[in-house]
Protein backbone atom coordinates (compact mmCIF):
# COMPACT_ATOMS: atom_id res chain seq x y z
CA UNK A 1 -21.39 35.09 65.55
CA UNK A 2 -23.81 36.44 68.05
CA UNK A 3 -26.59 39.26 68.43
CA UNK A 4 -24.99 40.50 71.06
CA UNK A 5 -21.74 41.79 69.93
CA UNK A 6 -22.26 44.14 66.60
CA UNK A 7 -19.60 44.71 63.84
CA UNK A 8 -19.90 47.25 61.17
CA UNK A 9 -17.18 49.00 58.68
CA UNK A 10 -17.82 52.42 57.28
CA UNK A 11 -15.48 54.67 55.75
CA UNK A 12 -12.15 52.38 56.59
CA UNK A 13 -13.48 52.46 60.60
CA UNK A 14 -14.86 49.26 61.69
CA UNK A 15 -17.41 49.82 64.96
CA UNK A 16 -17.24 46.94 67.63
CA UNK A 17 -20.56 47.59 69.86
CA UNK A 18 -21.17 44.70 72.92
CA UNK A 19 -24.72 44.89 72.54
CA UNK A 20 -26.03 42.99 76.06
CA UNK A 21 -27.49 46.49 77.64
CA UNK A 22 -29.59 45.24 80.05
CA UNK A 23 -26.35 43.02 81.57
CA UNK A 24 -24.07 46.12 81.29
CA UNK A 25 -22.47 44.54 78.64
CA UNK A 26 -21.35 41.79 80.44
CA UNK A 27 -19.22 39.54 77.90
CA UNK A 28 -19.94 35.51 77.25
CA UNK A 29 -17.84 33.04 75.30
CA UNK A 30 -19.95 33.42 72.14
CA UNK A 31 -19.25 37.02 72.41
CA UNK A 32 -15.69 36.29 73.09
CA UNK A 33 -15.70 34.00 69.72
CA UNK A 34 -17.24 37.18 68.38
CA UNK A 35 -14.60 39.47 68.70
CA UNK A 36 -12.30 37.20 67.95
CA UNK A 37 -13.97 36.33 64.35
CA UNK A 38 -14.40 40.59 64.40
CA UNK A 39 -10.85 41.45 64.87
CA UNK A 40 -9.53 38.60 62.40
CA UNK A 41 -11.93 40.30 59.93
CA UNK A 42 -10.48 43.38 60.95
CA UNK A 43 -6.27 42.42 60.65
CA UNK A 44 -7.23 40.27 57.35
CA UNK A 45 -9.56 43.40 55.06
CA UNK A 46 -7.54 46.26 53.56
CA UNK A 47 -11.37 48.21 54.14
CA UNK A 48 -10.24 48.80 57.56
CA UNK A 49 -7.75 51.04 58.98
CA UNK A 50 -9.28 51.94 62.12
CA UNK A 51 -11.05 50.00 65.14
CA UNK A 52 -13.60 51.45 67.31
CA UNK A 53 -15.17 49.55 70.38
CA UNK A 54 -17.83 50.66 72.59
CA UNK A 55 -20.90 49.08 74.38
CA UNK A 56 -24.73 49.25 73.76
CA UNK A 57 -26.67 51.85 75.84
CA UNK A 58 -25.89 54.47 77.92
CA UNK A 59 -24.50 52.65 81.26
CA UNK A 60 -21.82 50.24 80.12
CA UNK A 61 -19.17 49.61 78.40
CA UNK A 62 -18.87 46.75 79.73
CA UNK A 63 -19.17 44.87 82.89
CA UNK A 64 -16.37 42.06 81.91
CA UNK A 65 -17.03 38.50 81.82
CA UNK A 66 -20.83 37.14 82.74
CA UNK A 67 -19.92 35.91 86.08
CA UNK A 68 -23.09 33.79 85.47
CA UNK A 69 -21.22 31.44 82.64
CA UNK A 70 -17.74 31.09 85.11
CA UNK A 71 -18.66 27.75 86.25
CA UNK A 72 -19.10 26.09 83.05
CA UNK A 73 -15.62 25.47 82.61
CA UNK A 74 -14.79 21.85 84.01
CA UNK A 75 -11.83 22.66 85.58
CA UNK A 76 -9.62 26.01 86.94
CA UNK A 77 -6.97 24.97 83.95
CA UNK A 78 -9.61 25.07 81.54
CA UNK A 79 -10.77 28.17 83.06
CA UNK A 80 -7.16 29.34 82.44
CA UNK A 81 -7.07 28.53 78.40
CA UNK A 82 -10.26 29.90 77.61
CA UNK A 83 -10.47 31.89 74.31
CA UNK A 84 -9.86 35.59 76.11
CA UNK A 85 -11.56 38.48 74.48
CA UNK A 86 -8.74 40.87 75.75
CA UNK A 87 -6.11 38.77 74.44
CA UNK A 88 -8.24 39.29 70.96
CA UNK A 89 -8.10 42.61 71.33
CA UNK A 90 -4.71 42.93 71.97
CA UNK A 91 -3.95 40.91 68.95
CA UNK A 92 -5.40 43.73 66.30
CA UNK A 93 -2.69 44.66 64.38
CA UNK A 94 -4.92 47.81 63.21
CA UNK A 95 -5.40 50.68 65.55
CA UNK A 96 -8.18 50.77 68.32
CA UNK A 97 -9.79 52.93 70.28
CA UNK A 98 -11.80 52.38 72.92
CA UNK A 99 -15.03 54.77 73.25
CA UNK A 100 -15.80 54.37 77.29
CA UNK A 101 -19.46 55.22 77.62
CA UNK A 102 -20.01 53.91 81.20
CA UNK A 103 -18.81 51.12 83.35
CA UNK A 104 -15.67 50.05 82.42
CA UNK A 105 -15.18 46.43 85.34
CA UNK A 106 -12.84 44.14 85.62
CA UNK A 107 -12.53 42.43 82.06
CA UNK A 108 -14.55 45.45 80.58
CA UNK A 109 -11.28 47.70 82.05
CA UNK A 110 -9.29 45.30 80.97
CA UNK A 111 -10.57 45.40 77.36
CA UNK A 112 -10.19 48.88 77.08
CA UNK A 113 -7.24 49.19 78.10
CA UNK A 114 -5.70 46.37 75.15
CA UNK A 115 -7.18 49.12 72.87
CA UNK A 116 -4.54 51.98 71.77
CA UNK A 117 -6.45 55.20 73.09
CA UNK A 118 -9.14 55.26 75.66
CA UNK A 119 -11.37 57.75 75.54
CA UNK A 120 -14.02 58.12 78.22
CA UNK A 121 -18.21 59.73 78.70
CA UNK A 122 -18.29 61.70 81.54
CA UNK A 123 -20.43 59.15 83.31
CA UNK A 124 -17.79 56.48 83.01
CA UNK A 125 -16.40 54.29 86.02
CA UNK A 126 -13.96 52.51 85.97
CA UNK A 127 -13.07 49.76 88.90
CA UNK A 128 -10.86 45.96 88.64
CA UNK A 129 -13.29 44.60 91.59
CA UNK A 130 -12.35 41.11 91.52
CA UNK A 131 -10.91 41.20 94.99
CA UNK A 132 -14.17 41.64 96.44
CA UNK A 133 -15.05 38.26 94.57
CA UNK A 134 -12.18 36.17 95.59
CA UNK A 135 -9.38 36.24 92.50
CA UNK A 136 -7.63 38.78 90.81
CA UNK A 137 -8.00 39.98 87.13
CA UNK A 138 -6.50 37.84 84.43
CA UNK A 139 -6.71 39.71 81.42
CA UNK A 140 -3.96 42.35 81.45
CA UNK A 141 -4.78 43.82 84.32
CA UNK A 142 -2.26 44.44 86.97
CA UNK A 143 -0.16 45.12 83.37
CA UNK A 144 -2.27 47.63 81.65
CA UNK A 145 -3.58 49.71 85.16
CA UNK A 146 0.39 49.71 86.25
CA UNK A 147 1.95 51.34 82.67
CA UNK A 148 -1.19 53.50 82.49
CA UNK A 149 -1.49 54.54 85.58
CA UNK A 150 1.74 54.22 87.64
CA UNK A 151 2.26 51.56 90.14
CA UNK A 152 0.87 53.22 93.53
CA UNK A 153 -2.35 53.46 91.69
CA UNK A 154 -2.56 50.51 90.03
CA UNK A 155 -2.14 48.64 93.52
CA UNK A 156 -4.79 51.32 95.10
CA UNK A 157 -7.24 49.81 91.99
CA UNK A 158 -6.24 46.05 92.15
CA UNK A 159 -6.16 46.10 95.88
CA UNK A 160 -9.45 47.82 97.10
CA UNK A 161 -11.38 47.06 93.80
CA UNK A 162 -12.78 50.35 94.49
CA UNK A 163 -14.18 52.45 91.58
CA UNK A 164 -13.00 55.77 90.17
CA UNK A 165 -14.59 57.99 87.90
CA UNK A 166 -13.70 59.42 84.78
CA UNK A 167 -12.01 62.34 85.62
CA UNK A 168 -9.76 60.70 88.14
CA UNK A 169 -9.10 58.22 85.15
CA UNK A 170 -7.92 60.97 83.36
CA UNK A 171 -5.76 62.51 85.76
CA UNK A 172 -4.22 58.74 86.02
CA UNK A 173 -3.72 58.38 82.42
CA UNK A 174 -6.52 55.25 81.93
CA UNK A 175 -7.88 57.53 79.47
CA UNK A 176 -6.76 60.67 77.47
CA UNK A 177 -10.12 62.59 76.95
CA UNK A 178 -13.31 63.20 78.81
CA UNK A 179 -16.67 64.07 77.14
CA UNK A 180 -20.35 64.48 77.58
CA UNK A 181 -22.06 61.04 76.77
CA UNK A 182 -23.97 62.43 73.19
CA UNK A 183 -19.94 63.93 72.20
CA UNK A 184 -18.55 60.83 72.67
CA UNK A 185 -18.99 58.63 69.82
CA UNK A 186 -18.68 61.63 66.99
CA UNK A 187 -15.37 62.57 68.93
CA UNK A 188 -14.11 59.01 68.55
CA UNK A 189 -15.57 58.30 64.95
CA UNK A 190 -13.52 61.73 64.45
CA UNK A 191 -10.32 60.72 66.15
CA UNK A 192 -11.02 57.07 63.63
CA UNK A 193 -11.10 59.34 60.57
CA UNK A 194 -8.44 61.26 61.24
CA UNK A 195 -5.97 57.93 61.59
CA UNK A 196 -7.88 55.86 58.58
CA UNK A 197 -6.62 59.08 56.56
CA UNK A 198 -2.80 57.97 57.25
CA UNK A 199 -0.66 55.55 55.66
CA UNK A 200 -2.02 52.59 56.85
CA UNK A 201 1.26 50.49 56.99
CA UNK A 202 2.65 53.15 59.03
CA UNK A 203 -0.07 53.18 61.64
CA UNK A 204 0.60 49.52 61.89
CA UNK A 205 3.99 50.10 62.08
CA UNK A 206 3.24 52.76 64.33
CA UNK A 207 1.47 50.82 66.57
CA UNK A 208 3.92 48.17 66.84
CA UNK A 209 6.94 50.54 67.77
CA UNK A 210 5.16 52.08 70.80
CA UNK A 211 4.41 48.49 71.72
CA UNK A 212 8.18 47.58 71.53
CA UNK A 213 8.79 50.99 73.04
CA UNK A 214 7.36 49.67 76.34
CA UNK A 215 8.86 46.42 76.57
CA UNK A 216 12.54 46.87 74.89
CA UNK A 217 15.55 48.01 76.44
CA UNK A 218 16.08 52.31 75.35
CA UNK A 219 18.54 51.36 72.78
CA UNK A 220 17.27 48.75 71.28
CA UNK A 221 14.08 49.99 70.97
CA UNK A 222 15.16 53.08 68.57
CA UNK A 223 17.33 50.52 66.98
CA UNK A 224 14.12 48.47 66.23
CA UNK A 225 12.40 52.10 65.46
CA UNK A 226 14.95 52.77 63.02
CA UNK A 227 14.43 49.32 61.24
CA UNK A 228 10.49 49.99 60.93
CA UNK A 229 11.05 52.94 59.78
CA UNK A 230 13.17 51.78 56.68
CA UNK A 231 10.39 49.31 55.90
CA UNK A 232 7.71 52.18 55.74
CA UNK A 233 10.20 53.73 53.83
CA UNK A 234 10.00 51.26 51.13
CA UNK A 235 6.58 51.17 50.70
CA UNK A 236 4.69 52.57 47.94
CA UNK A 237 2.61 54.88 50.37
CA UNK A 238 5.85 56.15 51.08
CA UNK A 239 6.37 57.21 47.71
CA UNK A 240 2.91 58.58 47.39
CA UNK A 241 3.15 60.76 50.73
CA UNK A 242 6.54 61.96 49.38
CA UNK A 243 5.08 62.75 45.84
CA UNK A 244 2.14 64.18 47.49
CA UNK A 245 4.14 66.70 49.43
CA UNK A 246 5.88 68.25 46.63
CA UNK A 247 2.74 67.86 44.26
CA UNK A 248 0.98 70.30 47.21
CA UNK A 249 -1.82 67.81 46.98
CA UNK A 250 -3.27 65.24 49.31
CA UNK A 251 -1.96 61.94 49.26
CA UNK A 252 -3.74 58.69 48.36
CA UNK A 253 -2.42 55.85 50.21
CA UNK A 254 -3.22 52.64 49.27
CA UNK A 255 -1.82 49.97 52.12
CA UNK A 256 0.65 49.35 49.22
């Protein structure tokens, strides 16, 4: 573990915070191993439901990868395996949202967009600038900018490296919501709650059908809808949300 990536769980939300301000949140490998050990924590404790990450400060979420520790790797193919911190993201089986609260670059876009919902500070920026350095992004990027935000825009992003701003993030579909800087934390602690209040099998479950959703074939994909559903159905929270509703009461769901 490492100082400069924070993890915290309160109330069934667990807080993610890259905590390297004064490098914009740049992210190294022990950061990387960080979130790694973070989001196994995370899939493995029945204390969380819910995943917020954000960055330290009020400029950055984060800058992506500390271009500073690239040429420690040996070789490009070791470059290529390297443990990736989007791929850890990506690999939370619990919800996550990302709480934007300034420059979102390269891997730092990348990251939030291998969270579930993106929401966004008013001063965000968000910008996949590795042309200007000589490669192209490599964690999810030409994916995640093309289903959220359409092809022609994706390429205008990839190709230029230019930046955009939050609103025009918004209008893309990189983000859903845009707030001022102090609203955005207590909106996405809010947004937490409200999911860590659900069945948490079926916000896993949840979260795995709109994956499938993007990837499968129209039929199959209700056809593998229609499977998870039956296994939600089966679960005691099931029950308990059924029971609930006729008992007029609120229900207590248990990850059971």
């Amino acid at each position: 573990m490492t100082d400069e990536l924070i993890f915290s769980v309160a109330d069934h939300v667990a807080t993610i915070t890259f905590n390297r301000p004064a490098k914009l949140n740049a992210l190294t490998p022990a950061m990387a191993a960080a979130l790694i050990a973070a989001v196994s924590e995370c899939n493995t404790s029945d204390a969380v439901r819910c995943v917020v990450v954000t960055g330290a400060g009020e400029k950055a979420f984060s800058a992506g990868s500390d271009i500073s520790t690239l040429d420690a790797y040996a070789t490009p193919w070791d470059f290529r395996n390297r443990d990736d911190y989007c791929d850890a993201l990506r690999a939370c089986r619990k919800p996550v949202i990302a709480a934007v609260n300034g420059y979102a670059l390269g891997g730092g876009l990348e990251t939030a967009m291998a969270a579930d919902i993106r929401i966004a500070s008013a001063n965000a920026r968000f910008a996949a600038p590795e042309i200007k350095l000589g490669w192209i992004g490599g964690g999810g990027m030409a994916a995640g900018l093309s289903y959220c935000a359409g092809s022609s825009n994706a390429a205008m992003m990839v190709l230029t490296g230019d930046m955009i701003d939050a609103a025009q993030a918004r209008d893309w579909g990189i983000v859903s919501e845009v707030h001022e800087a102090n609203a955005l934390m207590p909106r996405a602690m809010e947004l937490a709650a409200n999911i860590a209040s659900r069945a948490p099998i079926a916000a896993e479950t949840a979260k795995l059908n709109l994956r499938a959703a993007h990837i499968m074939p129209w039929d199959k994909a209700i056809e593998y809808e229609r499977d998870l559903q039956a296994i939600c159905y089966a679960t005691e929270d099931a029950a308990e949300g059924r029971a609930a509703f006729a008992e007029r009461r609120d229900p207590q769901f248990r990850r059971r």
